[in-house]
PDB file of N, CA and C in Angstrom:
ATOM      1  N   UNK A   1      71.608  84.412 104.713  1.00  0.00           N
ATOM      2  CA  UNK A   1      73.033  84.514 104.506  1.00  0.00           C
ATOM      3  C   UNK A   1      73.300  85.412 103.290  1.00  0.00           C
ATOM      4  N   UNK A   2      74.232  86.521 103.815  1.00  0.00           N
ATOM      5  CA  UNK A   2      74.357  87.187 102.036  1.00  0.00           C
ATOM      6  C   UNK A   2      75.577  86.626 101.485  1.00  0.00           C
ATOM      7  N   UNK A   3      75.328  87.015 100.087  1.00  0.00           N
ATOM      8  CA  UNK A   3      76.049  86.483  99.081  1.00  0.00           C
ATOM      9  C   UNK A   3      76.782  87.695  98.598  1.00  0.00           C
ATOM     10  N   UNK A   4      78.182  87.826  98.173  1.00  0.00           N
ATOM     11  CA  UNK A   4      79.065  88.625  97.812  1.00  0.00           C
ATOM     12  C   UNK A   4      79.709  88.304  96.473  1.00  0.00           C
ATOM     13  N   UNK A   5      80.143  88.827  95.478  1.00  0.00           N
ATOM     14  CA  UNK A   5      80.286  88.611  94.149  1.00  0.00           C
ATOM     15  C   UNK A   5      81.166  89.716  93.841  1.00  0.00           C
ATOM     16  N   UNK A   6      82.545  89.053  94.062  1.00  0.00           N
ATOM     17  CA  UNK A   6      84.461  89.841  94.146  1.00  0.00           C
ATOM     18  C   UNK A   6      84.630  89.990  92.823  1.00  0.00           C
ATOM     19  N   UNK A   7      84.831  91.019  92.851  1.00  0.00           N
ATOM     20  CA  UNK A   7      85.564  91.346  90.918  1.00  0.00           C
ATOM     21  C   UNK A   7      86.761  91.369  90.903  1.00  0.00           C
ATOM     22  N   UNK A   8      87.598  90.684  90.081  1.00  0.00           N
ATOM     23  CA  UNK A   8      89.009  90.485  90.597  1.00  0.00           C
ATOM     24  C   UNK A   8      89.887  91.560  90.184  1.00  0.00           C
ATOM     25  N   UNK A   9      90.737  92.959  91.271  1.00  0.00           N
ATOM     26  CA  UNK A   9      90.869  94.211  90.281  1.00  0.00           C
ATOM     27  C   UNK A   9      92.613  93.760  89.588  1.00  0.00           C
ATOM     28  N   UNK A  10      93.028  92.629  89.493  1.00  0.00           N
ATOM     29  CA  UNK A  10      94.301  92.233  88.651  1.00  0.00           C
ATOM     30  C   UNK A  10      94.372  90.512  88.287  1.00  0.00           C
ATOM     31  N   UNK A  11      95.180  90.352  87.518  1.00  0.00           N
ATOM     32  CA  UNK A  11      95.497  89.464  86.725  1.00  0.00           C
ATOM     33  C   UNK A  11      96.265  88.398  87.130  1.00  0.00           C
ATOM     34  N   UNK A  12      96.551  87.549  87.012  1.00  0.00           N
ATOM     35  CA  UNK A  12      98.394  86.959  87.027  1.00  0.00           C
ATOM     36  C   UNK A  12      98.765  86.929  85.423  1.00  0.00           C
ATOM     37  N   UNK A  13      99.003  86.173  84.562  1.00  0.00           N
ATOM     38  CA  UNK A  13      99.412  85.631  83.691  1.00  0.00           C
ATOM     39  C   UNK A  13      98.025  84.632  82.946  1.00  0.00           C
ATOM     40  N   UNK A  14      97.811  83.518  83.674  1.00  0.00           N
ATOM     41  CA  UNK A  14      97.279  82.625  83.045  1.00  0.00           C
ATOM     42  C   UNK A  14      95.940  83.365  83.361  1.00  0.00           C
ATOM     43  N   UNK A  15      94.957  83.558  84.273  1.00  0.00           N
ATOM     44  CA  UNK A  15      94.111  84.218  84.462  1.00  0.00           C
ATOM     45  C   UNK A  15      93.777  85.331  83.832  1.00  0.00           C
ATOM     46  N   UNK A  16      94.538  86.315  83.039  1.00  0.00           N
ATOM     47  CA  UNK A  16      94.291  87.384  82.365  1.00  0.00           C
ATOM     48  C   UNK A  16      94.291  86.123  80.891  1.00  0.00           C
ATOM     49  N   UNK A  17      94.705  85.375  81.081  1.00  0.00           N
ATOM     50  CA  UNK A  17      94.933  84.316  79.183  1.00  0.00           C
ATOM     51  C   UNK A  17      93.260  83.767  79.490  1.00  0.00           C
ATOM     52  N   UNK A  18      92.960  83.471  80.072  1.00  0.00           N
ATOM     53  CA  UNK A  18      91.738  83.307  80.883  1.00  0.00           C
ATOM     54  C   UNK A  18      90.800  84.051  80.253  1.00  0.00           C
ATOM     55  N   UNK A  19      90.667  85.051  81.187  1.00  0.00           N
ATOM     56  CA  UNK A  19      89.287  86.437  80.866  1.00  0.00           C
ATOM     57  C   UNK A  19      89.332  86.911  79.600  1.00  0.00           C
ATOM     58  N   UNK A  20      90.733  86.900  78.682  1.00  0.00           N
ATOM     59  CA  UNK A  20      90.825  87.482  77.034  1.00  0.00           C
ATOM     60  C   UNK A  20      90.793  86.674  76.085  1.00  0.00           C
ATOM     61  N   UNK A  21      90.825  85.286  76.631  1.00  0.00           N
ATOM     62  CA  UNK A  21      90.781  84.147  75.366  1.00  0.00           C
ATOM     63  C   UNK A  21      92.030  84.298  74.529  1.00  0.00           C
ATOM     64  N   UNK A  22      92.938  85.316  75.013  1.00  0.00           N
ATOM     65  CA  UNK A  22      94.466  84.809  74.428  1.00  0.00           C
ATOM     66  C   UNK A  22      95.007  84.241  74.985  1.00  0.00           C
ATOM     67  N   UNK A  23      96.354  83.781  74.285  1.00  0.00           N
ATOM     68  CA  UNK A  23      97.459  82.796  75.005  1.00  0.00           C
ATOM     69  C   UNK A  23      98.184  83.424  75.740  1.00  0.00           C
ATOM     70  N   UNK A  24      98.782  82.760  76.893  1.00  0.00           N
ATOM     71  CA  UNK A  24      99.792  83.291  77.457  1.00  0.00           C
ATOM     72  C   UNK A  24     100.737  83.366  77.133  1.00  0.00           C
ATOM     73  N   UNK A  25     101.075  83.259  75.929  1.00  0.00           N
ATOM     74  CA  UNK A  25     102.776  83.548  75.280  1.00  0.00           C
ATOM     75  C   UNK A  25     102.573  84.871  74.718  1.00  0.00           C
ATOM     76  N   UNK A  26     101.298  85.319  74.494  1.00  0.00           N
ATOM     77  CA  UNK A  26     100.527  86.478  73.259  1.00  0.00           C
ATOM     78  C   UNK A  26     100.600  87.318  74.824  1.00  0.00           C
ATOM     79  N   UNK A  27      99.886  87.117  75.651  1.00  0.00           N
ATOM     80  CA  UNK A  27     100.152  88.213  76.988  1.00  0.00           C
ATOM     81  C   UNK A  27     101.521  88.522  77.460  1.00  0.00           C
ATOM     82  N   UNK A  28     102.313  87.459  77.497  1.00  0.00           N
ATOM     83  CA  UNK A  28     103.894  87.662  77.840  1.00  0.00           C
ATOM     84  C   UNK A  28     104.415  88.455  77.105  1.00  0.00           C
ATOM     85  N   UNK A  29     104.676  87.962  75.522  1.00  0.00           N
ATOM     86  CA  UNK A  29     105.100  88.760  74.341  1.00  0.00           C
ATOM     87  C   UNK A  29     104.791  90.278  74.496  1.00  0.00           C
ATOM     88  N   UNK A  30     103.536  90.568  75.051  1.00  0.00           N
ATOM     89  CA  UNK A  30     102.993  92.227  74.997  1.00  0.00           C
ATOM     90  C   UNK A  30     103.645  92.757  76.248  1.00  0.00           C
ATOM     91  N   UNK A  31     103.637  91.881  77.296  1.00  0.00           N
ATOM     92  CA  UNK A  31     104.683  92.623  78.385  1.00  0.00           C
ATOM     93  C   UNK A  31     105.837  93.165  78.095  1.00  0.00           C
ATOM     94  N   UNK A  32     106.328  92.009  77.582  1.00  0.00           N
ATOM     95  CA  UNK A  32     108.132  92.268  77.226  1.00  0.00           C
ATOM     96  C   UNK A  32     107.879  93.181  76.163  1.00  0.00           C
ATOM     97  N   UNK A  33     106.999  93.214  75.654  1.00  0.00           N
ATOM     98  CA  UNK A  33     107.444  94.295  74.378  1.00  0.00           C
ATOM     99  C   UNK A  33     106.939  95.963  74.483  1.00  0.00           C
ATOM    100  N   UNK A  34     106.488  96.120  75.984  1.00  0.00           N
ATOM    101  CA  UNK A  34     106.017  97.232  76.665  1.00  0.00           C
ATOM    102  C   UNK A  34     104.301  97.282  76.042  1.00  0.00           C
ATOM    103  N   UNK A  35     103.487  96.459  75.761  1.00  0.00           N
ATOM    104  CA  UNK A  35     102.245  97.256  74.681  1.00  0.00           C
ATOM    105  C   UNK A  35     101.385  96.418  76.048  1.00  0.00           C
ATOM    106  N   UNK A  36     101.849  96.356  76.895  1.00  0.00           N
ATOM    107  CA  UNK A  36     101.087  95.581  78.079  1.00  0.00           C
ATOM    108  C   UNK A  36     101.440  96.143  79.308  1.00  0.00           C
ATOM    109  N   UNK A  37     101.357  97.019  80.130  1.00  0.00           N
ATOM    110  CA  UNK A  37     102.146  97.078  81.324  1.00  0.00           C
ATOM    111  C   UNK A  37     101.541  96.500  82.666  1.00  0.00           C
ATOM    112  N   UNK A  38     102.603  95.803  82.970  1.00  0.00           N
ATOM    113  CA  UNK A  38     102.440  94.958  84.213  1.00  0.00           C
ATOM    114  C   UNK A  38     102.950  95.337  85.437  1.00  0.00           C
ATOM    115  N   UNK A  39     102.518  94.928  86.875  1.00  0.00           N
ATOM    116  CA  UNK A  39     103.277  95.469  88.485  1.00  0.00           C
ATOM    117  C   UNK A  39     103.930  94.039  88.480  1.00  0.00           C
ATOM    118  N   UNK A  40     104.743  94.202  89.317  1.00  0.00           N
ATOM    119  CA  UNK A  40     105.096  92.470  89.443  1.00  0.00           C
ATOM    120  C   UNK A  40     105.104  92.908  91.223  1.00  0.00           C
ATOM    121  N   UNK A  41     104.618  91.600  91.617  1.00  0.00           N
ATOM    122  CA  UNK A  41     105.026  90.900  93.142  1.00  0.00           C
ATOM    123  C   UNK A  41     105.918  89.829  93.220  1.00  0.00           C
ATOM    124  N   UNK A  42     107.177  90.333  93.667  1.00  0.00           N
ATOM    125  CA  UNK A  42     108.195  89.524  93.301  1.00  0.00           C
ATOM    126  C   UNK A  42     108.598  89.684  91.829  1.00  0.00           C
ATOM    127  N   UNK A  43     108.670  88.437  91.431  1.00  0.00           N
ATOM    128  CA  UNK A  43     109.041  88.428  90.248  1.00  0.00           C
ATOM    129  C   UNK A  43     107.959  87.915  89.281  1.00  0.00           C
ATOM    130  N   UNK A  44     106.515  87.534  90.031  1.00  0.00           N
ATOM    131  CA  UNK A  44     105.542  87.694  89.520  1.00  0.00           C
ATOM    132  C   UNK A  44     104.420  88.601  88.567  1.00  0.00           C
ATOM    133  N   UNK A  45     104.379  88.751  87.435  1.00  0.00           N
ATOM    134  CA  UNK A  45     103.570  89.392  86.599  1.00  0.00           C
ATOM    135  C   UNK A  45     102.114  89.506  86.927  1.00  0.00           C
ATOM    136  N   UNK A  46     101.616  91.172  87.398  1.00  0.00           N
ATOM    137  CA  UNK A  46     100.296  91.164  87.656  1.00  0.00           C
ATOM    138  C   UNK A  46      99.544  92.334  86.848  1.00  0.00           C
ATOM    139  N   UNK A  47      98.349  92.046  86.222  1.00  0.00           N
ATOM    140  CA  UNK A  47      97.928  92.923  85.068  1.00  0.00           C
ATOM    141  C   UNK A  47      96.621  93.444  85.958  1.00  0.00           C
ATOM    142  N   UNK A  48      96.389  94.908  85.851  1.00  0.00           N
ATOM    143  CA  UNK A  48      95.753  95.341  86.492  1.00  0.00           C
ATOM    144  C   UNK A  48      94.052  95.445  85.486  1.00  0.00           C
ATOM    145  N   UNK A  49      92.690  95.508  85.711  1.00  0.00           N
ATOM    146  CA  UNK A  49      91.828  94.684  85.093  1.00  0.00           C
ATOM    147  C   UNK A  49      91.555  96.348  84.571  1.00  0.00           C
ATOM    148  N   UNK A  50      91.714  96.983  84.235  1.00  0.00           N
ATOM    149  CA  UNK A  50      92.029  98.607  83.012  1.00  0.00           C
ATOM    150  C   UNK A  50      92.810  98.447  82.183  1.00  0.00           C
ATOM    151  N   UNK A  51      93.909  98.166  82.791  1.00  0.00           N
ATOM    152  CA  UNK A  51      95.114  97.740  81.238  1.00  0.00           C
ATOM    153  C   UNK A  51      95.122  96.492  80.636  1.00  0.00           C
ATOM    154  N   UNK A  52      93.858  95.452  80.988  1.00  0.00           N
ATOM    155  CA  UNK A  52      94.221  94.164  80.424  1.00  0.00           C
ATOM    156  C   UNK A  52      92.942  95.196  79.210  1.00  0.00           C
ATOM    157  N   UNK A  53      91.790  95.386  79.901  1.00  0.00           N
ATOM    158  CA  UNK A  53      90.882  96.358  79.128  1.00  0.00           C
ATOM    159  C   UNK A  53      91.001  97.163  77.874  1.00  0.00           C
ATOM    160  N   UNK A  54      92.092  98.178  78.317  1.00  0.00           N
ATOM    161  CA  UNK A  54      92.303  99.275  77.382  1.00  0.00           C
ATOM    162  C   UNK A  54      93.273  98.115  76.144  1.00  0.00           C
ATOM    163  N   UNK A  55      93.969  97.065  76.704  1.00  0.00           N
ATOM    164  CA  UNK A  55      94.811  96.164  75.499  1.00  0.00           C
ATOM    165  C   UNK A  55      94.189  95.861  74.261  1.00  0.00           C
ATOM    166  N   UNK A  56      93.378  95.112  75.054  1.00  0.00           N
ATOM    167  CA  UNK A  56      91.921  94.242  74.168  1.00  0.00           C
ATOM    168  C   UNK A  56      91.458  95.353  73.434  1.00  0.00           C
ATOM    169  N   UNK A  57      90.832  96.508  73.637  1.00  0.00           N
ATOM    170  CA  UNK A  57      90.371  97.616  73.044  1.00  0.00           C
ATOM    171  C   UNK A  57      91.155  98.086  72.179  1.00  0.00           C
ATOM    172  N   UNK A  58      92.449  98.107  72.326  1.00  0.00           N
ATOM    173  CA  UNK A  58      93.659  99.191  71.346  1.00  0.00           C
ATOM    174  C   UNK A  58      93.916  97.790  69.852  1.00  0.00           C
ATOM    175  N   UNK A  59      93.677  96.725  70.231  1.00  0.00           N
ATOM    176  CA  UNK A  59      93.816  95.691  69.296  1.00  0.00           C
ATOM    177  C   UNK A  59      93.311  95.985  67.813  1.00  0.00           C
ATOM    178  N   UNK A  60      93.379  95.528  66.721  1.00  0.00           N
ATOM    179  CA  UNK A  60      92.855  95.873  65.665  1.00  0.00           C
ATOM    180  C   UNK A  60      91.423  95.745  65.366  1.00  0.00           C
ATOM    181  N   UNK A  61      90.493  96.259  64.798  1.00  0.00           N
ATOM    182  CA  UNK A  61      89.018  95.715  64.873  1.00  0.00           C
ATOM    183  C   UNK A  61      88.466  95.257  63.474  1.00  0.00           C
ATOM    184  N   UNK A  62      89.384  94.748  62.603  1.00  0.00           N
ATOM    185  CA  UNK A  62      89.527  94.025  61.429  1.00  0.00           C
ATOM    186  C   UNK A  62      90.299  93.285  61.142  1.00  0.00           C
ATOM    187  N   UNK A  63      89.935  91.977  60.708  1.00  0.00           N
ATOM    188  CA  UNK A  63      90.831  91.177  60.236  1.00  0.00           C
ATOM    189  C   UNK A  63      92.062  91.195  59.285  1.00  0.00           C
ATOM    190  N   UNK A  64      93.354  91.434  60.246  1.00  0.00           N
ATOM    191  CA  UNK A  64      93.885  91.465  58.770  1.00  0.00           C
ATOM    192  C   UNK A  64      94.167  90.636  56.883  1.00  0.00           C
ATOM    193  N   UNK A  65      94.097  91.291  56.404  1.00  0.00           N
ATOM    194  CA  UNK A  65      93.905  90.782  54.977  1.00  0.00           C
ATOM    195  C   UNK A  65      95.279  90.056  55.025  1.00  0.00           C
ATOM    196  N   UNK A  66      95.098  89.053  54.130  1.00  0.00           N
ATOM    197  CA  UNK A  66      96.158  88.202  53.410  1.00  0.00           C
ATOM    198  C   UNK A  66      96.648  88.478  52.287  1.00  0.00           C
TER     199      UNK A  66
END
């Protein structure tokens, strides 16, 4: 029997909060604020698995100081 192993090529919401270990208020927030762009189905939010990518990547790569 073969075995098949699906790479999922988009997101919903909680599932992209999922694969990035952020919150889904931190993924929403970046939608609405354009630094995320999303397709929607319906009125559903779907993140395509390049732009959840390139997000995570454009993020800062130092902690900011206090």
């Amino acid at each position: 029997m073969a075995t098949y192993e699906i790479q999922a090529v988009s997101f919903d919401i909680p599932g992209a909060a999922l694969a990035t270990g952020l919150s889904e208020t931190t993924l929403r927030d970046a939608v609405r604020k354009g630094d995320l762009a999303a397709h929607y189905s319906g009125t559903k939010p779907v993140i395509e698995r390049e732009e959840l990518r390139a997000f995570i990547l454009a993020l800062p790569s130092e902690r900011p100081r206090r």
